[in-house]
PDB file of N, CA and C in Angstrom:
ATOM      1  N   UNK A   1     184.751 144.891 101.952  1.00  0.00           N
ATOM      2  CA  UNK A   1     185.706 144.584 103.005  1.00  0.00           C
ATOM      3  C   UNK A   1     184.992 144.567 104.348  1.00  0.00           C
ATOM      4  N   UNK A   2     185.498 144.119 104.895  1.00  0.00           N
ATOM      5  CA  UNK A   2     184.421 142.910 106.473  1.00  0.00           C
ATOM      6  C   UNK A   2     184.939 144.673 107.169  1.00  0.00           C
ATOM      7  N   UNK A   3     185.977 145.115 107.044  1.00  0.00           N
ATOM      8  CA  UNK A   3     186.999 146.501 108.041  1.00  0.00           C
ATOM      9  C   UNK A   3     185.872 147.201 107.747  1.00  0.00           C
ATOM     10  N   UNK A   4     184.609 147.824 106.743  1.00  0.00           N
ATOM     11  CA  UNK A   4     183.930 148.857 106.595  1.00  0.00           C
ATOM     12  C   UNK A   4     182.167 148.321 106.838  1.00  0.00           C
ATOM     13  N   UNK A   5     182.519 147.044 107.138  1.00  0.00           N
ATOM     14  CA  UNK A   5     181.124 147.019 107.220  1.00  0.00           C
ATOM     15  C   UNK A   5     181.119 145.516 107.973  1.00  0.00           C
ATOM     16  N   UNK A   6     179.510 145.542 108.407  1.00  0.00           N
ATOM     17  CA  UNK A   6     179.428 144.055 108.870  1.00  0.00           C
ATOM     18  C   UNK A   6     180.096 142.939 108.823  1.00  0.00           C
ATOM     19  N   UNK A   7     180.163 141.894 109.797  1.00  0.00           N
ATOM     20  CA  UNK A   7     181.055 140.642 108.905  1.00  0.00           C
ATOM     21  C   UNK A   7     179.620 139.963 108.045  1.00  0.00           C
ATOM     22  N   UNK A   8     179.878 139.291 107.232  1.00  0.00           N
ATOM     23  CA  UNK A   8     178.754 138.196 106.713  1.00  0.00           C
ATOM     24  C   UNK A   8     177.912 137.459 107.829  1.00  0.00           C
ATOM     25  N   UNK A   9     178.498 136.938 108.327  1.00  0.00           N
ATOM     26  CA  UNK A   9     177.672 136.103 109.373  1.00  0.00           C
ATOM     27  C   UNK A   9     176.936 137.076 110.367  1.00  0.00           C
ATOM     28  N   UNK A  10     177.140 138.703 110.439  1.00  0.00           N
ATOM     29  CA  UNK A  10     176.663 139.420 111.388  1.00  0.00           C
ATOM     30  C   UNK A  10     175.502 139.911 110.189  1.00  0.00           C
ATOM     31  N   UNK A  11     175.975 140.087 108.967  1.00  0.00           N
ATOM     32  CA  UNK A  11     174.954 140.988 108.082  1.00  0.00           C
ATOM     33  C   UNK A  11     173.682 139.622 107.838  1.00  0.00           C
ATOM     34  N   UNK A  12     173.936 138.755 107.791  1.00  0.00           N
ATOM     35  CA  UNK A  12     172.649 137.495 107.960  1.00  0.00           C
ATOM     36  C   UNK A  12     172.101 136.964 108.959  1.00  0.00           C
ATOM     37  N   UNK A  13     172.894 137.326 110.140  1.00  0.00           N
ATOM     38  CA  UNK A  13     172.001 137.522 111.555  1.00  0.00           C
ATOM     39  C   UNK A  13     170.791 138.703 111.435  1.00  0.00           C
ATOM     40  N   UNK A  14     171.570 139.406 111.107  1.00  0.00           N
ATOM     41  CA  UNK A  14     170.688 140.888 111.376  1.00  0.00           C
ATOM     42  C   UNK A  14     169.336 140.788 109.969  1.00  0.00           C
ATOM     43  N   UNK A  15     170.129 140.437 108.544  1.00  0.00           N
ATOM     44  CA  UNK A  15     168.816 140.210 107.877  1.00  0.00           C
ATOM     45  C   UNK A  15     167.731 139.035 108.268  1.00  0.00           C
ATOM     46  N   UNK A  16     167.963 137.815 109.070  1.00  0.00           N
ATOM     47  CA  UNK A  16     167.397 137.271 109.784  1.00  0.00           C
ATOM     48  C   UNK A  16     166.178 137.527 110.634  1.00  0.00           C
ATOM     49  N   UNK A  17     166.802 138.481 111.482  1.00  0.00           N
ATOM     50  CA  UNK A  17     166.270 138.945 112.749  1.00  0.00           C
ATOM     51  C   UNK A  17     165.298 140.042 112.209  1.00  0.00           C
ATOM     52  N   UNK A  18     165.419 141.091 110.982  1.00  0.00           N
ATOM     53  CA  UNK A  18     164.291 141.932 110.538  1.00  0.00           C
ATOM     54  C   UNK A  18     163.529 140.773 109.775  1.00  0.00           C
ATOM     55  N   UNK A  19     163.660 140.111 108.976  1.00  0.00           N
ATOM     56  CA  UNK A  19     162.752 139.679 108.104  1.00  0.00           C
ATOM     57  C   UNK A  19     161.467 139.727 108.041  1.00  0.00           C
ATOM     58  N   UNK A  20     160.675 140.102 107.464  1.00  0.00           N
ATOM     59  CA  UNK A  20     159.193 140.372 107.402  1.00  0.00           C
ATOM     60  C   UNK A  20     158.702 140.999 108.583  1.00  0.00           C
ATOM     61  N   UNK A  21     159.875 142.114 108.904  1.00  0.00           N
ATOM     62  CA  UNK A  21     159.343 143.156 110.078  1.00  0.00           C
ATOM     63  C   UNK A  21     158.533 144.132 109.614  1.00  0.00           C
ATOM     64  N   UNK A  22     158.380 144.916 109.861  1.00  0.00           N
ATOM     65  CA  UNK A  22     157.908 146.651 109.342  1.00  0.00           C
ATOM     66  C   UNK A  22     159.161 147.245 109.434  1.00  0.00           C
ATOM     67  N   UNK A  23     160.131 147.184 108.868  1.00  0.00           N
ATOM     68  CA  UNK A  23     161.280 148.425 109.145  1.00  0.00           C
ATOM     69  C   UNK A  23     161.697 148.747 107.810  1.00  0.00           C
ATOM     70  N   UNK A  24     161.303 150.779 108.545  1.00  0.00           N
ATOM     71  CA  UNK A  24     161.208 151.672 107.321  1.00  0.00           C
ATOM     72  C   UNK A  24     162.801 152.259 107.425  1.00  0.00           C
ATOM     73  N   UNK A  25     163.604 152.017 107.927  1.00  0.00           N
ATOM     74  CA  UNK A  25     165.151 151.836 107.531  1.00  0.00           C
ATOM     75  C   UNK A  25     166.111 152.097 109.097  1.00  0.00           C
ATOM     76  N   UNK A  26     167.040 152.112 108.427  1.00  0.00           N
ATOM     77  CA  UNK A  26     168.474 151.461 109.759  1.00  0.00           C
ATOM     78  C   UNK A  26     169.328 152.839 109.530  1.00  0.00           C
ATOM     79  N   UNK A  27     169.698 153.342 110.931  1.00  0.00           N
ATOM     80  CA  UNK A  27     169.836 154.222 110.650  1.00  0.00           C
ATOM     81  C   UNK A  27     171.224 153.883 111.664  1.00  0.00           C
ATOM     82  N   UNK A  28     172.475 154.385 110.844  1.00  0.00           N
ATOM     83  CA  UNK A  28     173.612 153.612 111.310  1.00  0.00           C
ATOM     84  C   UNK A  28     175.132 154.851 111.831  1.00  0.00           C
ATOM     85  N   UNK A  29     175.733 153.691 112.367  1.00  0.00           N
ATOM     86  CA  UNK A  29     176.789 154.555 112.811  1.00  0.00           C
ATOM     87  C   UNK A  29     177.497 155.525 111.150  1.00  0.00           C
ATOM     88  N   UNK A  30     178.144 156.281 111.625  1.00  0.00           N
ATOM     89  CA  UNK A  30     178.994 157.031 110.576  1.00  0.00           C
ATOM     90  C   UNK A  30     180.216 156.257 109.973  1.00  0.00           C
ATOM     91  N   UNK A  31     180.138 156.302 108.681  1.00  0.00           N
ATOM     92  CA  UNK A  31     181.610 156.047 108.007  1.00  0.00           C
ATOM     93  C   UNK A  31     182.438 156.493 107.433  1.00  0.00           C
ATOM     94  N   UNK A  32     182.274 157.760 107.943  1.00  0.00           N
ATOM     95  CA  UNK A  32     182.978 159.086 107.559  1.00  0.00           C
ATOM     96  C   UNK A  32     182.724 159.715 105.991  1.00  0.00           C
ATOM     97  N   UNK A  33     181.417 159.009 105.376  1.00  0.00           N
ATOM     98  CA  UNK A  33     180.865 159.242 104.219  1.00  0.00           C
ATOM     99  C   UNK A  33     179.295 159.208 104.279  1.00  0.00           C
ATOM    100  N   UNK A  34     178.736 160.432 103.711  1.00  0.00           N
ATOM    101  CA  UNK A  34     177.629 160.432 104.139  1.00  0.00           C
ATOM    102  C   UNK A  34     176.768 159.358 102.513  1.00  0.00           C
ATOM    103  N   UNK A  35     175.683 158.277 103.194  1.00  0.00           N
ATOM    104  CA  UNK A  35     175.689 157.453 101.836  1.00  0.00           C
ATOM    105  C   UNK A  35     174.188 156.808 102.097  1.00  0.00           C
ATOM    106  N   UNK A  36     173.791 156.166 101.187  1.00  0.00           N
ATOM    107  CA  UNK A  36     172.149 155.317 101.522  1.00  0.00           C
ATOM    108  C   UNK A  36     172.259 154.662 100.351  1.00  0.00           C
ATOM    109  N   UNK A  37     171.974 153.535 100.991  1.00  0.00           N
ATOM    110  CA  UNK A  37     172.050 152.270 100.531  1.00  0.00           C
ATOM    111  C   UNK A  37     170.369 151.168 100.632  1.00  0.00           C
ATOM    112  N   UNK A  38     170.251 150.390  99.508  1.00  0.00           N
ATOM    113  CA  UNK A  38     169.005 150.012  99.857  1.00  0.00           C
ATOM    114  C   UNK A  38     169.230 148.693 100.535  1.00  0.00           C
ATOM    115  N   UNK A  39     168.990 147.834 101.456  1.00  0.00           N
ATOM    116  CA  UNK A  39     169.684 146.109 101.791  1.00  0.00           C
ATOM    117  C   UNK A  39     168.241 145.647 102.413  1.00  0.00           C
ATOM    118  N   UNK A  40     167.849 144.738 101.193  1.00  0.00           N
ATOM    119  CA  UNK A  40     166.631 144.072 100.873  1.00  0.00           C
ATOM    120  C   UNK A  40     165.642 144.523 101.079  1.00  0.00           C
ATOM    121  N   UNK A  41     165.746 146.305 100.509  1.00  0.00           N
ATOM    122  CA  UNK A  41     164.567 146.838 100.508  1.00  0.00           C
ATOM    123  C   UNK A  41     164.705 147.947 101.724  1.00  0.00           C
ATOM    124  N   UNK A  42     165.594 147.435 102.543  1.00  0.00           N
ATOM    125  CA  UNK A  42     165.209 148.345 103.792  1.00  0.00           C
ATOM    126  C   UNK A  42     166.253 149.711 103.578  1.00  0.00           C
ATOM    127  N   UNK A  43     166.154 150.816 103.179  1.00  0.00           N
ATOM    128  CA  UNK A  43     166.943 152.042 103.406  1.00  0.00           C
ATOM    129  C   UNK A  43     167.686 152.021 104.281  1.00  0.00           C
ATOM    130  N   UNK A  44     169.513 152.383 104.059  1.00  0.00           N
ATOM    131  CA  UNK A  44     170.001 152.381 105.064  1.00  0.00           C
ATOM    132  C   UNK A  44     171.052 153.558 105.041  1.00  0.00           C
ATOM    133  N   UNK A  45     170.594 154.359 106.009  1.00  0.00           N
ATOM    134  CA  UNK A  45     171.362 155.631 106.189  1.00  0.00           C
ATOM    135  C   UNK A  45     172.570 155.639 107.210  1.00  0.00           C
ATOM    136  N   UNK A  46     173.391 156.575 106.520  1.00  0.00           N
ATOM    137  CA  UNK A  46     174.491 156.845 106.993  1.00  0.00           C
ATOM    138  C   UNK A  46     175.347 157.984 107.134  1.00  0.00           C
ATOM    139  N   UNK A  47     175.757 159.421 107.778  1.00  0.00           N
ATOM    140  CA  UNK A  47     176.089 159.903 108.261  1.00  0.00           C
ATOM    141  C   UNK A  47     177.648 160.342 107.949  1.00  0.00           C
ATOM    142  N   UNK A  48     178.207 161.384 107.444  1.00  0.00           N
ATOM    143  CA  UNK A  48     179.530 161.442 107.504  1.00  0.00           C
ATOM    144  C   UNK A  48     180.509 161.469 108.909  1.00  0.00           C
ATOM    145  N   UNK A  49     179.474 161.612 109.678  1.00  0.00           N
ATOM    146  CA  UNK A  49     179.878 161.839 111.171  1.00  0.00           C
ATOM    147  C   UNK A  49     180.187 163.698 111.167  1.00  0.00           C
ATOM    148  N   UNK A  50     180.699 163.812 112.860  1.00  0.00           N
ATOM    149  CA  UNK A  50     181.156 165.173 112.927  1.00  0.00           C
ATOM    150  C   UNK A  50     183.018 165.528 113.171  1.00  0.00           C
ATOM    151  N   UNK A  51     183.589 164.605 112.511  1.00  0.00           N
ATOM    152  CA  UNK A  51     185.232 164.872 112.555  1.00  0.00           C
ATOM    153  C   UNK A  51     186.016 164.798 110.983  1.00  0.00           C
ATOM    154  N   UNK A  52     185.552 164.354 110.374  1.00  0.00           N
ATOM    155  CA  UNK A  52     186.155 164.233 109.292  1.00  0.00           C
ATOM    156  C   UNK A  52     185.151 163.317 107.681  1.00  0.00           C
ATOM    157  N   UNK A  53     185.664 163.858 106.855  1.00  0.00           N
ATOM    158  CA  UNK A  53     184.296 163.268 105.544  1.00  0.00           C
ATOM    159  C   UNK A  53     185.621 162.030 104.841  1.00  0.00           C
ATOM    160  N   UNK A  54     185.388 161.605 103.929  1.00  0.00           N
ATOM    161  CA  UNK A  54     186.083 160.298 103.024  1.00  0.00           C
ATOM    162  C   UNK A  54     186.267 160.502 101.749  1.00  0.00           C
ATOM    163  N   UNK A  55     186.797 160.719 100.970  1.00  0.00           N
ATOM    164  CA  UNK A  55     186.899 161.180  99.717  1.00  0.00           C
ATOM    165  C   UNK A  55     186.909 159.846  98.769  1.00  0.00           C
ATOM    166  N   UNK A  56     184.863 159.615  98.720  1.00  0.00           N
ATOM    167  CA  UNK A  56     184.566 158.279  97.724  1.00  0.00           C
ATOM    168  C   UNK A  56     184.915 157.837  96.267  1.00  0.00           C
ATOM    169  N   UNK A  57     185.335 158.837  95.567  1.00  0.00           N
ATOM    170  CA  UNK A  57     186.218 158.864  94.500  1.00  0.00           C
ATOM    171  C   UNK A  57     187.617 158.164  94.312  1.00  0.00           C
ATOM    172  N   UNK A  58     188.154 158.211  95.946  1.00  0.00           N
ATOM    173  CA  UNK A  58     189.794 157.570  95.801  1.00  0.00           C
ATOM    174  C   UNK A  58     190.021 156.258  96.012  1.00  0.00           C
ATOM    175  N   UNK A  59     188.705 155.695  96.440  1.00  0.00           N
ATOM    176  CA  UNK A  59     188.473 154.118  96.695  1.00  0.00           C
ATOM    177  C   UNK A  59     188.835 153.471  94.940  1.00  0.00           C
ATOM    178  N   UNK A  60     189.219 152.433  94.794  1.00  0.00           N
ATOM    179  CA  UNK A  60     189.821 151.607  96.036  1.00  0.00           C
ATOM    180  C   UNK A  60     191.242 151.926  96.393  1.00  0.00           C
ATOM    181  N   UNK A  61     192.183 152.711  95.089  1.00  0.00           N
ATOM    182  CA  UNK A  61     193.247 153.166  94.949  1.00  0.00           C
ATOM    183  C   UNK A  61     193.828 153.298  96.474  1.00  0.00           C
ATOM    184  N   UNK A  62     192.807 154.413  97.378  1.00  0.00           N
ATOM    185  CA  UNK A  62     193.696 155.072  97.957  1.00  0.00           C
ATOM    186  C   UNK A  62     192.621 155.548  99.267  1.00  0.00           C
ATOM    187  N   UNK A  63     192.714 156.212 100.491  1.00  0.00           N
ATOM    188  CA  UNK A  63     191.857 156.398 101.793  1.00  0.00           C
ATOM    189  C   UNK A  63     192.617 157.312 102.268  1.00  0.00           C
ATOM    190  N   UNK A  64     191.129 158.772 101.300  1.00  0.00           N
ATOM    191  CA  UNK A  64     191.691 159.975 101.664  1.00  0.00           C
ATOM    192  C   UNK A  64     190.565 160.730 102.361  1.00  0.00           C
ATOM    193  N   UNK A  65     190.516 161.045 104.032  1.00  0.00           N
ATOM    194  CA  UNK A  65     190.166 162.054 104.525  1.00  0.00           C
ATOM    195  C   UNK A  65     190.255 163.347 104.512  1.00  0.00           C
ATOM    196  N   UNK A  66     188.712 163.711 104.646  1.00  0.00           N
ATOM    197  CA  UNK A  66     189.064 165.114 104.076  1.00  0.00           C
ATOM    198  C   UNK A  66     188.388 166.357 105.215  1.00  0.00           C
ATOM    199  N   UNK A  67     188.637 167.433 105.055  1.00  0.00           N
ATOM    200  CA  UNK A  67     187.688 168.150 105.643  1.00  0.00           C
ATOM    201  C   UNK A  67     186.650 168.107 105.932  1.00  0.00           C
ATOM    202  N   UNK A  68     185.607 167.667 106.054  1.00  0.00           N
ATOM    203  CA  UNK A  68     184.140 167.915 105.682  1.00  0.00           C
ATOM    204  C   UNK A  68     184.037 166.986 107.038  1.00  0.00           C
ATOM    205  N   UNK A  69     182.365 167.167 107.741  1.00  0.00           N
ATOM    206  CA  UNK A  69     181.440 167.120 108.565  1.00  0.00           C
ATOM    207  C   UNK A  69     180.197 167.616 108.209  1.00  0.00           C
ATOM    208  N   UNK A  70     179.232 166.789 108.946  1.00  0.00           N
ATOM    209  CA  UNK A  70     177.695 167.421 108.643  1.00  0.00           C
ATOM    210  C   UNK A  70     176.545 166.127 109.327  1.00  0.00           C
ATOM    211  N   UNK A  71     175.722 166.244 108.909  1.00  0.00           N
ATOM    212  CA  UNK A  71     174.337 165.502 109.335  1.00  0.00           C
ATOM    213  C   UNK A  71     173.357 164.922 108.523  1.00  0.00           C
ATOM    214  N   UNK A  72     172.829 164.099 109.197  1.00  0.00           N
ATOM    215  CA  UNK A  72     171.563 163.287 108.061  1.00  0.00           C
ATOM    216  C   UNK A  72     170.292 163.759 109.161  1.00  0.00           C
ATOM    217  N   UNK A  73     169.464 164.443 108.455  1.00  0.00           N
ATOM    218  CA  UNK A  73     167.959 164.879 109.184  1.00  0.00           C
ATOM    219  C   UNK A  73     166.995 163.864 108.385  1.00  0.00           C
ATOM    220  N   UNK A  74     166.383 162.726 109.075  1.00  0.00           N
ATOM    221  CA  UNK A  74     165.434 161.813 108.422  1.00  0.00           C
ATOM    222  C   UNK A  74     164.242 162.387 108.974  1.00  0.00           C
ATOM    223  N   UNK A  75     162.950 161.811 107.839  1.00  0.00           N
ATOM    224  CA  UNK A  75     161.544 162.201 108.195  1.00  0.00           C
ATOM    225  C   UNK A  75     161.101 161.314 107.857  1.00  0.00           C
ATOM    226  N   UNK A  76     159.989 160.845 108.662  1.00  0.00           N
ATOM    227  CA  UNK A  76     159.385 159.982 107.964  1.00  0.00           C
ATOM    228  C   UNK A  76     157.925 160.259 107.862  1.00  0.00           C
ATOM    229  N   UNK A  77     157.555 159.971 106.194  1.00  0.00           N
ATOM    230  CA  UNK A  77     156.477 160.670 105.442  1.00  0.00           C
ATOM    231  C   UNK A  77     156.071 159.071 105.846  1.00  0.00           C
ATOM    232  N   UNK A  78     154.184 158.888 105.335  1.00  0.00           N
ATOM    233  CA  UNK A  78     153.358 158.533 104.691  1.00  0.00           C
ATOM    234  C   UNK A  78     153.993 157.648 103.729  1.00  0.00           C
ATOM    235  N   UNK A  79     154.800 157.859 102.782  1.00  0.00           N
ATOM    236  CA  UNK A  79     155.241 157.304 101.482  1.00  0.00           C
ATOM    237  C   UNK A  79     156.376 156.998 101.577  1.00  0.00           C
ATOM    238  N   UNK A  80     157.282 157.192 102.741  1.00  0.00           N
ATOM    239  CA  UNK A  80     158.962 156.371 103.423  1.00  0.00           C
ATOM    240  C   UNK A  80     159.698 157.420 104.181  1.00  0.00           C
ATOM    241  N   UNK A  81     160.533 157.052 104.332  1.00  0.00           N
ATOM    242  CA  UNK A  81     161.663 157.561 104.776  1.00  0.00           C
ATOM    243  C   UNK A  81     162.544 158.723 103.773  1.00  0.00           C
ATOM    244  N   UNK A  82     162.448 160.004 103.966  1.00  0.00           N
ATOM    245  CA  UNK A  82     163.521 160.509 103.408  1.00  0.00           C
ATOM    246  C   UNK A  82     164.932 161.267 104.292  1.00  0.00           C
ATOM    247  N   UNK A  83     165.436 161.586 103.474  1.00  0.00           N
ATOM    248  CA  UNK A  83     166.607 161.657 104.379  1.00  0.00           C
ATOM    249  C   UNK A  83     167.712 162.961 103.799  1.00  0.00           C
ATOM    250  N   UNK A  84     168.003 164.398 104.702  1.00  0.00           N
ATOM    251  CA  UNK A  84     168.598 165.502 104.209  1.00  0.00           C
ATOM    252  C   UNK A  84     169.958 165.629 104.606  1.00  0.00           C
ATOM    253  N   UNK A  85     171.019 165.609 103.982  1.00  0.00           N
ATOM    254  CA  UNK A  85     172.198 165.750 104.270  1.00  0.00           C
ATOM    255  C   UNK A  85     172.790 167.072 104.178  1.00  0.00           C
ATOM    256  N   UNK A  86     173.037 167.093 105.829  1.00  0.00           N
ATOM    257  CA  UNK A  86     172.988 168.582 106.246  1.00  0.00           C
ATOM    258  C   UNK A  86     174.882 168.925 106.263  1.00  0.00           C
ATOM    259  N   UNK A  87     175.310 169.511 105.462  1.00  0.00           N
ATOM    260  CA  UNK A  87     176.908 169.580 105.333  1.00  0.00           C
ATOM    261  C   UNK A  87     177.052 170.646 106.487  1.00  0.00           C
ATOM    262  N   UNK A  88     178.403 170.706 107.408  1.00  0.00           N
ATOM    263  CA  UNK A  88     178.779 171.950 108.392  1.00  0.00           C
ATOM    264  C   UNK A  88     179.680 172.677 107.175  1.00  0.00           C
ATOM    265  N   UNK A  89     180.045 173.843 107.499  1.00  0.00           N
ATOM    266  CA  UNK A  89     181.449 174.698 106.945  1.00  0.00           C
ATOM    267  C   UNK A  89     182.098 173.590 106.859  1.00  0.00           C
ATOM    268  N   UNK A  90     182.850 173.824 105.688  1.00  0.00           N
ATOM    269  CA  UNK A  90     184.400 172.797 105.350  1.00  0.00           C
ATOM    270  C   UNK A  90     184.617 173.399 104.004  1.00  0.00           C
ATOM    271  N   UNK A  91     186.219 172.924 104.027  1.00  0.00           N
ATOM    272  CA  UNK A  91     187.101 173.162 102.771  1.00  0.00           C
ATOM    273  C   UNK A  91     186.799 172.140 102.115  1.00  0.00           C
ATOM    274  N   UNK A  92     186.780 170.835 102.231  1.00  0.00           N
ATOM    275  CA  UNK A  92     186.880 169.158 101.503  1.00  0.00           C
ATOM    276  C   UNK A  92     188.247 169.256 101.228  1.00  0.00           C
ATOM    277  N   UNK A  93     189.019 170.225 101.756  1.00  0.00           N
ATOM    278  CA  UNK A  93     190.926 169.430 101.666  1.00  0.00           C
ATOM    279  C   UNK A  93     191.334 168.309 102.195  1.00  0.00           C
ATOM    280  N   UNK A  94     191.975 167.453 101.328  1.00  0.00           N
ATOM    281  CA  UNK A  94     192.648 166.179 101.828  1.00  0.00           C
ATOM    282  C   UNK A  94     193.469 167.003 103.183  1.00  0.00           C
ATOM    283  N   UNK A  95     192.962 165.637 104.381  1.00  0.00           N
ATOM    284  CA  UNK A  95     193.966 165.879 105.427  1.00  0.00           C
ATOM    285  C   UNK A  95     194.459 164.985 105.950  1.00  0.00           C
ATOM    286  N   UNK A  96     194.568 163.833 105.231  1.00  0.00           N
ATOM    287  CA  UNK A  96     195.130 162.249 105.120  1.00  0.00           C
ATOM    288  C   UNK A  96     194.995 161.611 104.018  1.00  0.00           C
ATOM    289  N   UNK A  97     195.959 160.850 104.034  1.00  0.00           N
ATOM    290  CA  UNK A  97     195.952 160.290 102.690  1.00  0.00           C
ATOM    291  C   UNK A  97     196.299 158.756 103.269  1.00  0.00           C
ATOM    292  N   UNK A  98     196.182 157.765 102.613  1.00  0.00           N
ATOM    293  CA  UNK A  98     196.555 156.399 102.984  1.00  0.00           C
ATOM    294  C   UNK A  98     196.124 155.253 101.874  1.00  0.00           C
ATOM    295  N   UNK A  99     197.609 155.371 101.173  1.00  0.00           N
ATOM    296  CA  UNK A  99     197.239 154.084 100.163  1.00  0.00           C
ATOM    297  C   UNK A  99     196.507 152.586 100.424  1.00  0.00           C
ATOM    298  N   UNK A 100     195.949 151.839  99.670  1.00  0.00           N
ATOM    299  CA  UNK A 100     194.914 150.871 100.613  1.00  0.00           C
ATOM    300  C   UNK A 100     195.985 150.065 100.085  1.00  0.00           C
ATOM    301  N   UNK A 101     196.713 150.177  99.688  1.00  0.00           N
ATOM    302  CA  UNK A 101     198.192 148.460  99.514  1.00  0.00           C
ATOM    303  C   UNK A 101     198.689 148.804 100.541  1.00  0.00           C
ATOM    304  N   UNK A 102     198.771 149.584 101.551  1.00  0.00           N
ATOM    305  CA  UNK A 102     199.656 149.671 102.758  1.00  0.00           C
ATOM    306  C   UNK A 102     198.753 148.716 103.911  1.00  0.00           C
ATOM    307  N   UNK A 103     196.989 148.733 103.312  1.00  0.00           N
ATOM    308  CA  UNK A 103     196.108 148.625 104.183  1.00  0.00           C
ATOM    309  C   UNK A 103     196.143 146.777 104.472  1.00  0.00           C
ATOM    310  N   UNK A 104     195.965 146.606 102.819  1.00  0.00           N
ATOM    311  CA  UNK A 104     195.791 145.142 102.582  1.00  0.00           C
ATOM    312  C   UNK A 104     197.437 144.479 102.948  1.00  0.00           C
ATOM    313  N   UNK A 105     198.391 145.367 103.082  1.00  0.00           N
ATOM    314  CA  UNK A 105     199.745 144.338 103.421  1.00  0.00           C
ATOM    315  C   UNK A 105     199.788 144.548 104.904  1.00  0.00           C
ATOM    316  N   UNK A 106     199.037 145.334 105.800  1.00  0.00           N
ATOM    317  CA  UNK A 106     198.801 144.808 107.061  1.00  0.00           C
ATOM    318  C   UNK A 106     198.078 143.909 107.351  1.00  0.00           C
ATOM    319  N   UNK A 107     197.047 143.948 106.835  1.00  0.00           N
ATOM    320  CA  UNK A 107     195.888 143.065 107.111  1.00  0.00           C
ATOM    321  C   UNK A 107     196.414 141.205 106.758  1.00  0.00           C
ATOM    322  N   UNK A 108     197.092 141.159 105.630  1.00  0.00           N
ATOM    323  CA  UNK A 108     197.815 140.098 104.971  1.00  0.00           C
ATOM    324  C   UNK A 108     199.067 139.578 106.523  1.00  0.00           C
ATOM    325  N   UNK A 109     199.541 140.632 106.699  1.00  0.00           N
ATOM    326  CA  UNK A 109     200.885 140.540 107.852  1.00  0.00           C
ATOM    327  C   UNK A 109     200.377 139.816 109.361  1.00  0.00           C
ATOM    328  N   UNK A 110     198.704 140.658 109.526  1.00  0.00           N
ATOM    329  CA  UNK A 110     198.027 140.424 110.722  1.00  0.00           C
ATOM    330  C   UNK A 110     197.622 138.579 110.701  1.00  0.00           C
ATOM    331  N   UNK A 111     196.791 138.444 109.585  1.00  0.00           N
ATOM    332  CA  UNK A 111     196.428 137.150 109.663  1.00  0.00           C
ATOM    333  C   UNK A 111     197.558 136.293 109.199  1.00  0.00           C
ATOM    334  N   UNK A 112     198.702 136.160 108.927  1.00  0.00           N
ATOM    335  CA  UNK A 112     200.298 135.621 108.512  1.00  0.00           C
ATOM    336  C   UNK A 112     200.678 135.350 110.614  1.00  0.00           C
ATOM    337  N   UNK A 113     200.450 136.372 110.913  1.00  0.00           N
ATOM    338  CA  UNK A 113     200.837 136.356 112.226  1.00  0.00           C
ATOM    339  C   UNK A 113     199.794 135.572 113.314  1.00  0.00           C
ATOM    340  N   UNK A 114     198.728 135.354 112.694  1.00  0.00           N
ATOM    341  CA  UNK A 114     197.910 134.428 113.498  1.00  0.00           C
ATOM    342  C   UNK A 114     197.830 133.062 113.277  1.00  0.00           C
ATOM    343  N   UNK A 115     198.550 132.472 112.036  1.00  0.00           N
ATOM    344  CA  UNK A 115     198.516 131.378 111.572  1.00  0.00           C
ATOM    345  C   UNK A 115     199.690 130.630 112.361  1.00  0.00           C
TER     346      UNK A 115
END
């Protein structure tokens, strides 16, 4: 979904613009899930942020926030990039819940309303 990540035309600008750079990875805003991903090789880290974590299990069903906060401490070795995910205190209790059919019949309503 374009809502959690790049649009296409921004994610092929940007693979564009690194291509046959030296980059030992992208180190990105938070998506309230701490996650790493490889995109054409290049490591790409990500951060739960410090307000609230995502409960990746309830996808696609459902978009449930939860307790949790913490940090990504990267190093970079000789041999790449690694990367420590530093959790704060938390319960991981749901403290939102939000079915994603509520999500997709806005989104459906929004572009209905632009046409």
């Amino acid at each position: 979904m374009e809502w959690e990540t790049l649009s296409a035309g921004s994610t092929e600008a940007l693979h564009t613009a690194i291509k046959g750079a030296n980059i030992v990875g992208i180190l990105a805003g938070h998506i309230h899930m701490d996650r790493v991903s490889h995109w054409y090789s290049v490591p790409v880290v990500i951060g739960m942020g410090n307000h609230a974590g995502t409960d990746a299990l309830s996808f696609p069903r459902a978009f449930h926030m939860l307790d949790g906060s913490g940090l990504g401490v990267c190093t970079l070795y000789l041999s790449g990039l690694t990367t420590t995910f530093v959790p704060h205190p938390q319960t991981r209790e749901v403290r939102h819940m939000i079915d994603m059919q509520l999500i997709a019949d806005h989104i459906a309503a929004h572009r209905a309303a632009a046409e």
